[in-house]
C-alpha atoms as a PDB file:
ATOM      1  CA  UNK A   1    -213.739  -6.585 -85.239  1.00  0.00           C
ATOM      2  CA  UNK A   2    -217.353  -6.357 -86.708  1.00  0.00           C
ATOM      3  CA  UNK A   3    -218.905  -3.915 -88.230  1.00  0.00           C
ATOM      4  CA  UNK A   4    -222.016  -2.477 -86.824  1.00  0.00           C
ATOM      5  CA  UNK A   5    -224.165  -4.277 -89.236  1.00  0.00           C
ATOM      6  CA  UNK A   6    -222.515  -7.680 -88.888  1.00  0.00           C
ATOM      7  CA  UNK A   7    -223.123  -7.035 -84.916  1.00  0.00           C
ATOM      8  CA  UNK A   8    -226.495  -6.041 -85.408  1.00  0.00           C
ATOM      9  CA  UNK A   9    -227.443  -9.253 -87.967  1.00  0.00           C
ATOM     10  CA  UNK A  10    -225.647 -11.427 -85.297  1.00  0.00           C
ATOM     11  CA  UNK A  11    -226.923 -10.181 -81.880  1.00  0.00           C
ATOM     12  CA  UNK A  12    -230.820 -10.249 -83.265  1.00  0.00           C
ATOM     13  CA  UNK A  13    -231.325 -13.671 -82.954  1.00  0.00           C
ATOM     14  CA  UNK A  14    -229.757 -13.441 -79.049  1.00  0.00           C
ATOM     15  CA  UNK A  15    -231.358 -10.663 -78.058  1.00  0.00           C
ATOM     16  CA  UNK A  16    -234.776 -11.691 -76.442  1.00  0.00           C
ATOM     17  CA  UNK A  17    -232.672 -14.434 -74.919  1.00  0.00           C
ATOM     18  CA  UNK A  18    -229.145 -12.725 -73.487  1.00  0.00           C
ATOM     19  CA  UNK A  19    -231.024 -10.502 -71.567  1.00  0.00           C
ATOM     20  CA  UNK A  20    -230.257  -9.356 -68.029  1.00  0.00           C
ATOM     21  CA  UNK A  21    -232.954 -10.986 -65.551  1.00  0.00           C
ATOM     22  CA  UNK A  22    -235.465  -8.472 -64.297  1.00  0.00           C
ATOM     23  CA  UNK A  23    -237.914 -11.814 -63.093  1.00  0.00           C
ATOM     24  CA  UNK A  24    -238.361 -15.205 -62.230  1.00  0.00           C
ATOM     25  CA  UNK A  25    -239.635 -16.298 -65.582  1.00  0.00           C
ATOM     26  CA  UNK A  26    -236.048 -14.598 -67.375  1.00  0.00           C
ATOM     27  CA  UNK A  27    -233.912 -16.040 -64.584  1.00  0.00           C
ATOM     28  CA  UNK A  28    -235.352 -19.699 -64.660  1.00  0.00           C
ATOM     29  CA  UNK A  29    -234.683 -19.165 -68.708  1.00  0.00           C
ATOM     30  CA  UNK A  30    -231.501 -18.161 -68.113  1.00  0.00           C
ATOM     31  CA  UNK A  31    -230.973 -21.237 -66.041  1.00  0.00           C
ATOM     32  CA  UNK A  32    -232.471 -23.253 -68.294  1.00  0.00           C
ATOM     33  CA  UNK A  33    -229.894 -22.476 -71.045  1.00  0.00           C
ATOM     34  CA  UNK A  34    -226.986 -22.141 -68.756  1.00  0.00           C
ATOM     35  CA  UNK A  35    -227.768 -26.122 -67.955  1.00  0.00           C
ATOM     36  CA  UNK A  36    -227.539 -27.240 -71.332  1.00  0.00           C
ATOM     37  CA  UNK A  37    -224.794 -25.254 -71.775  1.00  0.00           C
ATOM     38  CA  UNK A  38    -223.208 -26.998 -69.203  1.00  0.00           C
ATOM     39  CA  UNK A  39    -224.135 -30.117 -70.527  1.00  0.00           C
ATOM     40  CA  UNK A  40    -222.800 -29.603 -74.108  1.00  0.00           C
ATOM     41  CA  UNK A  41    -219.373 -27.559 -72.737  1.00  0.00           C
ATOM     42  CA  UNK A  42    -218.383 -29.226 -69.609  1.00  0.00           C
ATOM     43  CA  UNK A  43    -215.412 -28.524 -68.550  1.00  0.00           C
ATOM     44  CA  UNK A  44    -214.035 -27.345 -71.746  1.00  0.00           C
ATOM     45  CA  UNK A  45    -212.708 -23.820 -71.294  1.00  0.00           C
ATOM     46  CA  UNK A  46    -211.603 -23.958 -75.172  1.00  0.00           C
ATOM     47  CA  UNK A  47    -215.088 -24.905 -76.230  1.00  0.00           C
ATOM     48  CA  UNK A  48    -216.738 -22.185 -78.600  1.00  0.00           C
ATOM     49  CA  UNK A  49    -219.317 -22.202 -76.128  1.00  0.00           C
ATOM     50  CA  UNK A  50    -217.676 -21.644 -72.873  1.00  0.00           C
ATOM     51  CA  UNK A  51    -217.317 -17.533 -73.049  1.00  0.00           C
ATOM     52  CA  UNK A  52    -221.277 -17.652 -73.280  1.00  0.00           C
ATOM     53  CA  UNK A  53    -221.753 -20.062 -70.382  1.00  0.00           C
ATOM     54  CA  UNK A  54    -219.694 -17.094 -68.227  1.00  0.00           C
ATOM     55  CA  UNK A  55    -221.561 -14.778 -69.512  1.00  0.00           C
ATOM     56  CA  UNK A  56    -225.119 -16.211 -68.711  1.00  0.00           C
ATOM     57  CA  UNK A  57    -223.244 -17.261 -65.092  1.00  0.00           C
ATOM     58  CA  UNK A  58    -222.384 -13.779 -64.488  1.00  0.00           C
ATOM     59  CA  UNK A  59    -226.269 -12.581 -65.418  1.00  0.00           C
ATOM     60  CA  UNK A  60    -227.870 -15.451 -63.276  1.00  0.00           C
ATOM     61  CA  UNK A  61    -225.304 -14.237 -60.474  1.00  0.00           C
ATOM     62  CA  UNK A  62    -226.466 -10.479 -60.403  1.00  0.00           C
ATOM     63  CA  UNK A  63    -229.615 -11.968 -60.528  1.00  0.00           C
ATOM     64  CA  UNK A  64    -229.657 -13.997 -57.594  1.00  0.00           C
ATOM     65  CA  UNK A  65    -227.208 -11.353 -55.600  1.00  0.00           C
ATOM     66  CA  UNK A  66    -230.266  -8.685 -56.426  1.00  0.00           C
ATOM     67  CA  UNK A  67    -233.178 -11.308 -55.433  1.00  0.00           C
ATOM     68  CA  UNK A  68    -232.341 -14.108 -53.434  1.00  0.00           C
ATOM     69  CA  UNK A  69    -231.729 -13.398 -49.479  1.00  0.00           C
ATOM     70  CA  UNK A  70    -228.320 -15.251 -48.212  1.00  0.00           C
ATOM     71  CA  UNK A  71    -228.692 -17.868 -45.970  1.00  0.00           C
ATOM     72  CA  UNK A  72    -227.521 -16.820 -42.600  1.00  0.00           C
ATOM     73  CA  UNK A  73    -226.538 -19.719 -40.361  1.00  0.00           C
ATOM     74  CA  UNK A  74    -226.667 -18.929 -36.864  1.00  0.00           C
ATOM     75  CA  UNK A  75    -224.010 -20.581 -34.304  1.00  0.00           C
ATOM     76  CA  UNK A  76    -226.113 -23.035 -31.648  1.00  0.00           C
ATOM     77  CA  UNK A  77    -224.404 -22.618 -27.970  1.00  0.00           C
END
């Protein structure tokens, strides 16, 4: 595990990017990296990058699950 200090030396260059979305401007960021994430992973769940692409999933998710009205389809008779 890491020491505070290692944490704290690592997370600093993340941290005005790994941020939960509050707005449209941090979501479309977040989007933003989660497609080149997407394009650099793939598919590869053993890729170094993959954990982060599920995290930044999970943030756009709340996101959109705060913001973002479903979609209701109503049935025509």
């Amino acid at each position: 595990m890491l020491t505070m200090t290692e944490t704290q030396k690592l997370w600093q260059p993340l941290a005005q990017q790994l941020v939960i979305p509050h707005d449209e401007a941090s979501y479309q960021e977040l989007v933003a990296w989660l497609d080149k994430l997407i394009d650099e992973v793939g598919e590869n769940e053993q890729h170094p990058l993959a954990s982060l692409m599920d995290i930044i999933g999970i943030l756009i998710e709340y996101y959109e699950n705060e913001n973002i009205p479903e979609i209701e389809f109503s049935k025509s008779t």
